[in-house]
N, C-alpha and C. Protein backbone atom coordinates (compact mmCIF):
# COMPACT_ATOMS: atom_id res chain seq x y z
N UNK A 1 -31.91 77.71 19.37
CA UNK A 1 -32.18 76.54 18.56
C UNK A 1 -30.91 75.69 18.50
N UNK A 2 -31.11 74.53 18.34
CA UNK A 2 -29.89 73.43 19.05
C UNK A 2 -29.58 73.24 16.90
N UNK A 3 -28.24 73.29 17.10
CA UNK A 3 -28.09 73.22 15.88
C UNK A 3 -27.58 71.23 15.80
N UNK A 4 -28.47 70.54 14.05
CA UNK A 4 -28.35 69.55 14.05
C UNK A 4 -27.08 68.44 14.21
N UNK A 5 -27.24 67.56 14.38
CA UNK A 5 -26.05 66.57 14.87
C UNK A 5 -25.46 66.33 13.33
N UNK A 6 -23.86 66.01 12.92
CA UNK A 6 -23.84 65.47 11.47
C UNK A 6 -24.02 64.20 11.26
N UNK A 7 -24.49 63.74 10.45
CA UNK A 7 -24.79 62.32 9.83
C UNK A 7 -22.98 61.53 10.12
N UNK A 8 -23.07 60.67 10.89
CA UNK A 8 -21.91 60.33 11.53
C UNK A 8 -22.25 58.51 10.88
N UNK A 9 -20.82 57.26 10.75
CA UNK A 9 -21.14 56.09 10.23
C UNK A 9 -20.25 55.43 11.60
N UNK A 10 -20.66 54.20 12.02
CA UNK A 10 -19.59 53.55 13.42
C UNK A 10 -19.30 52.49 12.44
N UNK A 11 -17.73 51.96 12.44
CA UNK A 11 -18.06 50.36 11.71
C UNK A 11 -16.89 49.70 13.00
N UNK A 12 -17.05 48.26 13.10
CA UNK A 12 -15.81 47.66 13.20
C UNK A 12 -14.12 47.92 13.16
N UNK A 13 -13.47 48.25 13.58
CA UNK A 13 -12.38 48.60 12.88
C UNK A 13 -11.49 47.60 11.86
N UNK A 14 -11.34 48.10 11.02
CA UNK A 14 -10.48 47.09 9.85
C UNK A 14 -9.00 47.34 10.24
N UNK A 15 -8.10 46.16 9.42
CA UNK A 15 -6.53 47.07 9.55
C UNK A 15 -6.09 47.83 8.92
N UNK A 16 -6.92 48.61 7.87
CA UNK A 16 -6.46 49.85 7.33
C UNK A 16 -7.29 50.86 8.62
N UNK A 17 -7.91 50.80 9.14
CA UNK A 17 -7.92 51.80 9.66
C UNK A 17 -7.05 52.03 11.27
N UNK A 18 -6.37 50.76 11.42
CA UNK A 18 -4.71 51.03 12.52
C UNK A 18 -3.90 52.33 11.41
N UNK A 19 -3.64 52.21 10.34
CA UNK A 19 -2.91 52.97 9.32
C UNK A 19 -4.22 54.64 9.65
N UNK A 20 -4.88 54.91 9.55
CA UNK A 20 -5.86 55.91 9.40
C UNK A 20 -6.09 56.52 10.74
N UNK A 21 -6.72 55.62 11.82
CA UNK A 21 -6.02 56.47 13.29
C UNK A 21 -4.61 56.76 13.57
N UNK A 22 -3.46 56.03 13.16
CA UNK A 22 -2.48 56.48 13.80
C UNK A 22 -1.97 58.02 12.83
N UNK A 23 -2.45 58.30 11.66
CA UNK A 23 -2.42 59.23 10.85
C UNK A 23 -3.18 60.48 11.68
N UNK A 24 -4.36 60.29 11.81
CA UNK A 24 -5.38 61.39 12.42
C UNK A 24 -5.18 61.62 13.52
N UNK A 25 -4.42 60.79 14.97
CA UNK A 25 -4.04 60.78 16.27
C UNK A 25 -2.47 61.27 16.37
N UNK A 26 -1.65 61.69 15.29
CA UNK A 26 -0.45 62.22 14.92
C UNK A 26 -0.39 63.47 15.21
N UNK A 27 -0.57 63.71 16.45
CA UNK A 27 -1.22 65.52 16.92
C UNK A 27 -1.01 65.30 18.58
N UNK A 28 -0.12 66.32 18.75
CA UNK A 28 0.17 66.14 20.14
C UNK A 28 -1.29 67.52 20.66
N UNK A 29 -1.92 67.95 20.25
CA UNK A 29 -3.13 68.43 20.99
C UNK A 29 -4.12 66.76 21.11
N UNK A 30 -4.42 66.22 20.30
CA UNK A 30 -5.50 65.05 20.31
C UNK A 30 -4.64 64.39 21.21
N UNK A 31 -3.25 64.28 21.46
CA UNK A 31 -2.86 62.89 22.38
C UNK A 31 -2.27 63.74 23.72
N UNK A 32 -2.69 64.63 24.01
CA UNK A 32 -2.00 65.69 25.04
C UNK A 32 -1.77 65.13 26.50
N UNK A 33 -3.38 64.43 26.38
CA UNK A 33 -3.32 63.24 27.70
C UNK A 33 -3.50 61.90 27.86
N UNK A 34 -2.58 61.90 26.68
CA UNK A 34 -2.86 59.95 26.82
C UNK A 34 -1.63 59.85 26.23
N UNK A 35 -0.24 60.99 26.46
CA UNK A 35 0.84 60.13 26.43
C UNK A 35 1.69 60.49 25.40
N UNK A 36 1.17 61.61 24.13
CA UNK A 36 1.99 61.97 22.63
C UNK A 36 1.68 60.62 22.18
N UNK A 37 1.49 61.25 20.58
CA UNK A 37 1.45 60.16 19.47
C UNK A 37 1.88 59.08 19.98
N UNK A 38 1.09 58.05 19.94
CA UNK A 38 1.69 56.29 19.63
C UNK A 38 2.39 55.76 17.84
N UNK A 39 2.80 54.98 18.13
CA UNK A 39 3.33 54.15 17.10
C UNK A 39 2.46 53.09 16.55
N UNK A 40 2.18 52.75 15.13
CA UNK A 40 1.57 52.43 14.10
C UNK A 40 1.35 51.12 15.46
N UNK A 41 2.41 50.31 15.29
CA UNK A 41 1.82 49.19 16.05
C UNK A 41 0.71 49.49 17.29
N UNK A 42 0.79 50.15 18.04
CA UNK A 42 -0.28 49.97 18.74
C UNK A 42 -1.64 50.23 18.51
N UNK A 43 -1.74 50.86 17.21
CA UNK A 43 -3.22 51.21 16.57
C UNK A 43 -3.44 49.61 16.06
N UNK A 44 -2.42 49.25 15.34
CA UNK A 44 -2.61 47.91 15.03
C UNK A 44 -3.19 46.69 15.90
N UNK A 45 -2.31 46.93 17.38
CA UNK A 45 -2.74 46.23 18.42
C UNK A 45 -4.02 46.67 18.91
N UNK A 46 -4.79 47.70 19.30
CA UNK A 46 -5.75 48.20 19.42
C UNK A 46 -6.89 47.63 18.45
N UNK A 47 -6.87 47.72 16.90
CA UNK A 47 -7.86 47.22 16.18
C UNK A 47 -8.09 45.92 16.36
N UNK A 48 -7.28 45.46 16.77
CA UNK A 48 -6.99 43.90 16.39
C UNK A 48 -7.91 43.76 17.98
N UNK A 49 -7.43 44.13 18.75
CA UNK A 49 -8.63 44.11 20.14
C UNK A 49 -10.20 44.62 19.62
N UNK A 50 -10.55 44.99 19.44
CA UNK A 50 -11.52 45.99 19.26
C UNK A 50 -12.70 45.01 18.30
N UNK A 51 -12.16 43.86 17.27
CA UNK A 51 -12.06 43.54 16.55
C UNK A 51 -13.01 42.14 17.13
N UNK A 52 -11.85 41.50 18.08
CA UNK A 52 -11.97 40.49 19.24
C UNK A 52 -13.43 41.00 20.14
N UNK A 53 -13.14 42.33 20.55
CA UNK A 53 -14.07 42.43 21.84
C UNK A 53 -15.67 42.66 20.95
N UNK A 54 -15.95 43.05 19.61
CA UNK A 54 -17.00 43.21 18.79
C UNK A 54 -17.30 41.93 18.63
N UNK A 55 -16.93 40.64 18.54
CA UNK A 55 -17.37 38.93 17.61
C UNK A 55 -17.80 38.83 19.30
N UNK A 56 -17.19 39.52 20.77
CA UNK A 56 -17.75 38.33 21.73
C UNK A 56 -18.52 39.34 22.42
N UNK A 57 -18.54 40.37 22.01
CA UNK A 57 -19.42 41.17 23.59
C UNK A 57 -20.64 41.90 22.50
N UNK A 58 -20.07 42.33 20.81
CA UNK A 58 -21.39 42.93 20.39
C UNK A 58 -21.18 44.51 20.27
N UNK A 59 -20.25 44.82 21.14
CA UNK A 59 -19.40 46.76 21.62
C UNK A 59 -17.65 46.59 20.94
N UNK A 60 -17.36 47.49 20.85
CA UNK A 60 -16.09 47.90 20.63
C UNK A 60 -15.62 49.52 20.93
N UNK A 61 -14.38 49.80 20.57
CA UNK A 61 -14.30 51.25 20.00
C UNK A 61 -14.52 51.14 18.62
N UNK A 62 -15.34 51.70 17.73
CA UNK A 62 -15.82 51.64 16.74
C UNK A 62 -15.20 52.83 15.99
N UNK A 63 -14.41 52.62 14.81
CA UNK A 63 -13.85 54.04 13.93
C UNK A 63 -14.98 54.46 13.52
N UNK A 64 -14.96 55.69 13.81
CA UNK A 64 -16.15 57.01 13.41
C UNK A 64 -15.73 57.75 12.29
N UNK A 65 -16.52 57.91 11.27
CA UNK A 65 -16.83 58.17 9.88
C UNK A 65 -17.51 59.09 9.99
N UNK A 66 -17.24 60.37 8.81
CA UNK A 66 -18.06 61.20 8.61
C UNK A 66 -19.42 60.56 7.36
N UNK A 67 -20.37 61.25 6.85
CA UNK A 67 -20.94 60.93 5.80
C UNK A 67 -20.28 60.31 4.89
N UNK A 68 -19.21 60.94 4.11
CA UNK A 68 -18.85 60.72 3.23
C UNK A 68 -17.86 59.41 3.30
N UNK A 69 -17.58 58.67 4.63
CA UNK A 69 -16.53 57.67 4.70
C UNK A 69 -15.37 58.19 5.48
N UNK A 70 -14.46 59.34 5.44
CA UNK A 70 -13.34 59.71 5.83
C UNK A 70 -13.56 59.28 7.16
N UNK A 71 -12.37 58.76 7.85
CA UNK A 71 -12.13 58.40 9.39
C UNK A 71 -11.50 59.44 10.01
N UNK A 72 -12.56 60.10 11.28
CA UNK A 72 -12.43 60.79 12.01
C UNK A 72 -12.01 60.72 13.12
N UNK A 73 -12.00 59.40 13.50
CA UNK A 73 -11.52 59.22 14.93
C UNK A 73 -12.07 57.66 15.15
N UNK A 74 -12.58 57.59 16.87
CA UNK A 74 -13.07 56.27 17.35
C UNK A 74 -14.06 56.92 18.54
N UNK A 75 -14.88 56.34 18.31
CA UNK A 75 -15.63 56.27 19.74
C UNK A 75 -16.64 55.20 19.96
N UNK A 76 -16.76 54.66 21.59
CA UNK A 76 -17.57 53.25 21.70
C UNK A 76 -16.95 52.73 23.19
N UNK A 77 -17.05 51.28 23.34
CA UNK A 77 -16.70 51.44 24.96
C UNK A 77 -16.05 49.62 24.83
N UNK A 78 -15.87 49.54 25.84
CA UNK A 78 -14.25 48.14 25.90
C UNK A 78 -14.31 47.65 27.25
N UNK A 79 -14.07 46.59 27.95
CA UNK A 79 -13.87 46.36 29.18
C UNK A 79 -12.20 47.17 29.61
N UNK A 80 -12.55 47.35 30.86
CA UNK A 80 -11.42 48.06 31.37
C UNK A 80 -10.23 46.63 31.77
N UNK A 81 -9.33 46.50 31.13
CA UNK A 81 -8.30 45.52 31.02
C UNK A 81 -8.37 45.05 32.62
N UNK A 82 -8.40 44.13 32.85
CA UNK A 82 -8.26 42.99 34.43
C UNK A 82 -6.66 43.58 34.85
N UNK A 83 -5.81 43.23 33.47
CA UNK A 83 -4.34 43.11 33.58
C UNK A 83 -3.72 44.44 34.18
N UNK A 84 -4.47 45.65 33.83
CA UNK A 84 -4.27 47.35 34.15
C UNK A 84 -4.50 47.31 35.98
N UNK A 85 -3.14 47.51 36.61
CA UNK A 85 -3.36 47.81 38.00
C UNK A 85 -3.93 48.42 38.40
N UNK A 86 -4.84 49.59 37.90
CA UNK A 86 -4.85 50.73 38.22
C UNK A 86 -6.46 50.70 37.28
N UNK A 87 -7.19 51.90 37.84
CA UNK A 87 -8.37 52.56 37.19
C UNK A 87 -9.71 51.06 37.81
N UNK A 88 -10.46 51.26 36.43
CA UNK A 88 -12.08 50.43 37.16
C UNK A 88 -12.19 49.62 36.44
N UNK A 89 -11.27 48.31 37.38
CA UNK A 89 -11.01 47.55 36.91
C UNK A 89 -12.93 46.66 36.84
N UNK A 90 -12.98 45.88 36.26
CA UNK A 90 -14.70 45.22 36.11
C UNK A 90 -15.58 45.90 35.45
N UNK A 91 -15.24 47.01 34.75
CA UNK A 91 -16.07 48.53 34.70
C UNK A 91 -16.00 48.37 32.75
N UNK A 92 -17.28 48.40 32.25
CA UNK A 92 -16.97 49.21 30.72
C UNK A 92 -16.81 50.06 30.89
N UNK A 93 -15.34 50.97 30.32
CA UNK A 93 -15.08 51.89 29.56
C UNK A 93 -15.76 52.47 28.19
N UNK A 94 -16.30 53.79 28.48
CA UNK A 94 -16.50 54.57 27.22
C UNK A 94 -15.93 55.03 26.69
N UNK A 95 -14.97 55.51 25.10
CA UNK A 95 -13.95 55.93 25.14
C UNK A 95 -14.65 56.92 24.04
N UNK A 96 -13.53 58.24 23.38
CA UNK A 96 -13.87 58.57 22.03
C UNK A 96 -12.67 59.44 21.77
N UNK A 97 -11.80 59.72 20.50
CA UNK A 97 -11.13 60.26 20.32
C UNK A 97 -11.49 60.42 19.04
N UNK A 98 -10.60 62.14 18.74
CA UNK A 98 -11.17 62.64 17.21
C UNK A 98 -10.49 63.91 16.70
N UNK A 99 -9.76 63.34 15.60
CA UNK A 99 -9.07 64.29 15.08
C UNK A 99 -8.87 65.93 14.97
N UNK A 100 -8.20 66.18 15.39
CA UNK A 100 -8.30 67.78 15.67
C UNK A 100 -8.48 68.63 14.55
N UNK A 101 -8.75 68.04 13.98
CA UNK A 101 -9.36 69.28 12.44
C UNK A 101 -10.89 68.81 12.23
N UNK A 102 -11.48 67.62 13.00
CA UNK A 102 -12.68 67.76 13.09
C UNK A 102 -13.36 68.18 14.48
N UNK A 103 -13.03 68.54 15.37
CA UNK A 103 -13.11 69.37 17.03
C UNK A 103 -14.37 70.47 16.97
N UNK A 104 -15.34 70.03 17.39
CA UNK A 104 -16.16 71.57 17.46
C UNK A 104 -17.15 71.41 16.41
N UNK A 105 -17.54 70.41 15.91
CA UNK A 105 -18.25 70.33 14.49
C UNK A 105 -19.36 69.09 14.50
N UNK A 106 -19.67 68.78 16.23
CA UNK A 106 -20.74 67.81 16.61
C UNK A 106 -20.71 66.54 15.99
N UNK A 107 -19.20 65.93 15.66
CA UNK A 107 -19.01 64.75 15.66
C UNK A 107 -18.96 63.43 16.76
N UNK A 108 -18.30 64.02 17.59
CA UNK A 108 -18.32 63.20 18.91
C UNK A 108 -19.84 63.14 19.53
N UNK A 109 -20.64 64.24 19.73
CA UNK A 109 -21.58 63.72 20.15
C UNK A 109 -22.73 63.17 19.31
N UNK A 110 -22.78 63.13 17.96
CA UNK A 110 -23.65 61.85 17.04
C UNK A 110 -23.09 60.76 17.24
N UNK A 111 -21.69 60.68 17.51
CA UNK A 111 -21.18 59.23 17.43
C UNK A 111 -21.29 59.10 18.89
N UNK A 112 -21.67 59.34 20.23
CA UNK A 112 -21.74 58.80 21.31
C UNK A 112 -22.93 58.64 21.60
N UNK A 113 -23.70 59.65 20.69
CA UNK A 113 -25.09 59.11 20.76
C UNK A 113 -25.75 58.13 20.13
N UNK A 114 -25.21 57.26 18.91
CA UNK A 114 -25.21 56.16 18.17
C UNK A 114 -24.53 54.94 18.97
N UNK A 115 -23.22 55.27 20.02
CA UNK A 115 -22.59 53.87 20.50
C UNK A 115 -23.11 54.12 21.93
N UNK A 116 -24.06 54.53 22.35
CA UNK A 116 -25.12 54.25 23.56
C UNK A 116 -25.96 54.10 23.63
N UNK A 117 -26.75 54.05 22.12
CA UNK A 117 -27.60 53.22 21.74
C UNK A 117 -27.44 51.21 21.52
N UNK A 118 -26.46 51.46 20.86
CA UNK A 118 -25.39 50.15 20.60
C UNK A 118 -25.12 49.18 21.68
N UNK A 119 -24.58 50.37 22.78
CA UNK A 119 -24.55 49.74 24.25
C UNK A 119 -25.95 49.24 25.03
N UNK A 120 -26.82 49.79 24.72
CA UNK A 120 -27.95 49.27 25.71
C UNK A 120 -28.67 48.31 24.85
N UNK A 121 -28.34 48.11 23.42
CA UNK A 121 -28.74 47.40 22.94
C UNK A 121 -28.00 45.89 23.20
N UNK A 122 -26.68 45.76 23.11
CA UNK A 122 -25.82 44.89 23.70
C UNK A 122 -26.14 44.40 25.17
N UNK A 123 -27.39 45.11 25.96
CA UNK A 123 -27.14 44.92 27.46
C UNK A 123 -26.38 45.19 28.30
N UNK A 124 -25.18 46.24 27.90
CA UNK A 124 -24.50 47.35 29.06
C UNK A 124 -25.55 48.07 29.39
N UNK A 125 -25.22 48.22 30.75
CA UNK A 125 -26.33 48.60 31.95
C UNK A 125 -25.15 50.31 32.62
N UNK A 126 -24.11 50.26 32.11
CA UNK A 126 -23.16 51.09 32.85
C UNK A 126 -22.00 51.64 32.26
N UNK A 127 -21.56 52.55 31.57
CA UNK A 127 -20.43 52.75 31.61
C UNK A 127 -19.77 54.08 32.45
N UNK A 128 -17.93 53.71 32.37
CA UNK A 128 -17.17 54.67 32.98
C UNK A 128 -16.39 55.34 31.67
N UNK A 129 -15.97 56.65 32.11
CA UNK A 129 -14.95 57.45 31.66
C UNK A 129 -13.61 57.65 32.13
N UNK A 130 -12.80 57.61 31.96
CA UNK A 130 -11.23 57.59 32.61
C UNK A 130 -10.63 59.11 32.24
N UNK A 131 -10.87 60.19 32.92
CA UNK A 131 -10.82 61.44 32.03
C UNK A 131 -9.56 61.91 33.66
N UNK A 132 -8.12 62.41 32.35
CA UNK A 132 -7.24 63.09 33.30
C UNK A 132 -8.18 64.77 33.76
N UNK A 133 -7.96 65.07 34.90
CA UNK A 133 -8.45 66.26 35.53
C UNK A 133 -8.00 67.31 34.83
N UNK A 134 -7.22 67.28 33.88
CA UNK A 134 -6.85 68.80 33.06
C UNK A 134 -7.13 68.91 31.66
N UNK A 135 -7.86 67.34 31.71
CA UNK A 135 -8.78 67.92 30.08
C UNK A 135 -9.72 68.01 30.15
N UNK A 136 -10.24 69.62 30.14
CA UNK A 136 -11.49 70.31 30.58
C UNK A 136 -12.46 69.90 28.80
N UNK A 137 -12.03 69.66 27.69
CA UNK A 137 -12.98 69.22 26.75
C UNK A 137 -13.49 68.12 27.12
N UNK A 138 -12.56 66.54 27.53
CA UNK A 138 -13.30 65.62 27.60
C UNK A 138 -14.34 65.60 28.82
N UNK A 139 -13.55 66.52 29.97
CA UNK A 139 -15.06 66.53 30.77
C UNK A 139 -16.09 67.06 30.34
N UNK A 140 -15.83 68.17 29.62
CA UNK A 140 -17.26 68.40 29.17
C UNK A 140 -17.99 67.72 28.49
N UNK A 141 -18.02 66.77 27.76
CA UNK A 141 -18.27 65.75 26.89
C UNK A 141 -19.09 64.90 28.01
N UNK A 142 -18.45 64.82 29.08
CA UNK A 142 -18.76 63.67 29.37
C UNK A 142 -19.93 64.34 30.57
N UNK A 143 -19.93 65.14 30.84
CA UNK A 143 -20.98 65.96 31.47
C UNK A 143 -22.14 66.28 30.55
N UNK A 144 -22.17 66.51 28.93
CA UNK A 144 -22.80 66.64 28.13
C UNK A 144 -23.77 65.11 27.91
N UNK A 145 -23.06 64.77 28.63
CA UNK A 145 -23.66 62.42 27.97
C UNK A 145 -24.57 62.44 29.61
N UNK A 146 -24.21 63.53 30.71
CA UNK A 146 -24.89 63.18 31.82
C UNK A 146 -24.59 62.08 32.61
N UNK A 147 -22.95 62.53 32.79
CA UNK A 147 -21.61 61.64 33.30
C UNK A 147 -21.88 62.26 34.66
N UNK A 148 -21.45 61.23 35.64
CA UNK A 148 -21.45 62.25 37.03
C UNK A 148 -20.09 61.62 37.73
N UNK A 149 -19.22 62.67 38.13
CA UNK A 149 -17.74 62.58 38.56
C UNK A 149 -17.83 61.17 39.91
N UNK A 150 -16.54 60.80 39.71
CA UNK A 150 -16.96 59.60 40.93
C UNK A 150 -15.65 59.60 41.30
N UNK A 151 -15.10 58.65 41.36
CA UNK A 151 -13.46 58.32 41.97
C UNK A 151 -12.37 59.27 41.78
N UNK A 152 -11.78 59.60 42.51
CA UNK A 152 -10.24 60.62 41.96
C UNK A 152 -9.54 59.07 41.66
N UNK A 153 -8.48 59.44 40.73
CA UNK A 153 -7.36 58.16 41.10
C UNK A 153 -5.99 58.74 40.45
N UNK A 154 -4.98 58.23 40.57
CA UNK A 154 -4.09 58.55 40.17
C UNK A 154 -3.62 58.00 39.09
N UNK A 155 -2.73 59.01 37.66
CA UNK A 155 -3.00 58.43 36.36
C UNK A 155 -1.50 57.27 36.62
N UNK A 156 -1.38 56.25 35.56
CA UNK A 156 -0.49 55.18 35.61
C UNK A 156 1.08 55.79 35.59
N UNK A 157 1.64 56.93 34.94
CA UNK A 157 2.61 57.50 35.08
C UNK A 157 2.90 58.39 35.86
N UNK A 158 2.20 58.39 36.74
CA UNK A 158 2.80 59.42 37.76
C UNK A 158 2.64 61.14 37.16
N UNK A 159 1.77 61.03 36.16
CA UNK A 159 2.17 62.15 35.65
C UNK A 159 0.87 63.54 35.79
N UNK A 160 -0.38 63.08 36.79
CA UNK A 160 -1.57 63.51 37.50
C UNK A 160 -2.60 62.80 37.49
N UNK A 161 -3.76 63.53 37.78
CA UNK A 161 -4.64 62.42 38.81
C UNK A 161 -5.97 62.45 37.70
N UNK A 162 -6.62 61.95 37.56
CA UNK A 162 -7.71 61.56 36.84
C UNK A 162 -9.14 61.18 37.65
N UNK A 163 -9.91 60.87 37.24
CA UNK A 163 -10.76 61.08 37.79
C UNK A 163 -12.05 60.10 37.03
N UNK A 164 -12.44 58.99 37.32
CA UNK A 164 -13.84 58.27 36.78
C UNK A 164 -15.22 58.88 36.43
N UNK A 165 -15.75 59.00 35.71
CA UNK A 165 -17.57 59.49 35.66
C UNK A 165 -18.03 58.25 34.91
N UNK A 166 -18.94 58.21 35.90
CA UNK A 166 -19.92 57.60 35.99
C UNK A 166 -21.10 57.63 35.19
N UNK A 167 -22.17 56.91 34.28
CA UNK A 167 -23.18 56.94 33.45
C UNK A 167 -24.36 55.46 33.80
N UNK A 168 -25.21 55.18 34.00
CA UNK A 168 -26.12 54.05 33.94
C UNK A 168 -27.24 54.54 32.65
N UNK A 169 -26.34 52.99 32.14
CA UNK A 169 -27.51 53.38 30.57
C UNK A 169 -28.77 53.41 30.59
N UNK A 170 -29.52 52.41 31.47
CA UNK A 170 -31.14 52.56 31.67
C UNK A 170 -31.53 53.93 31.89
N UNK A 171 -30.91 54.69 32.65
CA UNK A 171 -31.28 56.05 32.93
C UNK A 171 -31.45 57.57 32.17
N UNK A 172 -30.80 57.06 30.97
CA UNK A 172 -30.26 57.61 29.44
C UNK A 172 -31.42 57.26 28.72
């Protein structure tokens, strides 16, 4: 028996919650492959995108809420930056990140199953995943959404290789 999904909330991101991810993303397991903790400003810079890409496209990364309100993380999808040399480029990105004291407790997948609803409602027809090859959780995740592996590429620091999956929302 498939045990139930938790009652999960997506909003917009506000600028208290740049202050609230960079708190919950303060965990070198949650940032293991994307680099160790960032600095307040770039959560700041991040919302403030997220913010922009919600008033013109309708999608964002959306801060993920438990029932009760507390911010658990983000998950939702973004155009893959033009300006980024590297990765798929033209491609929505799906993204999701989530605090390591909530890991294992079927948050990520209510909230990816709420912002792929979101997405096909918006008229994304497609998204990608940008998953380094040695984080065996986010692949699974993304094999769980019925991701199918596509491009190897190499990550922006030189520091290993990553790998694209692939999703078409009509098919979902």
């Amino acid at each position: 028996m498939t045990k139930p999904l938790p009652a999960v909330q997506l909003r917009v991101p506000t600028d208290e919650d740049a202050h609230a991810w960079h708190r919950v993303f303060a965990d070198r397991d949650v940032m293991e492959f994307l680099g160790g903790p960032a600095e307040l400003s770039a959560y700041e810079e991040l919302t403030a995108r997220q913010r922009l890409h919600d008033a013109r496209l309708g999608y964002c990364l959306w801060t993920l809420l438990d029932a009760d309100g507390e911010v658990l993380g983000f998950t939702g999808a973004q155009p893959w930056p033009a300006e980024k040399a590297w990765g798929p480029v033209g491609e929505i990105e799906i993204g999701w990140r989530l605090g390591r004291a909530h890991w294992g407790k079927g948050y990520v997948a209510a909230a990816l199953t709420e912002s792929l609803r979101r997405l096909r409602t918006a008229g994304v027809g497609r998204v990608v995943a940008v998953i380094d090859e040695g984080n065996a959780r986010s692949i699974a995740v993304a094999h769980r959404l019925g991701m199918t592996a596509e491009a190897p590429l190499p990550l922006p620091k030189g520091t290993g290789r990553g790998r694209t999956y692939g999703l078409a929302l009509d098919a979902v």
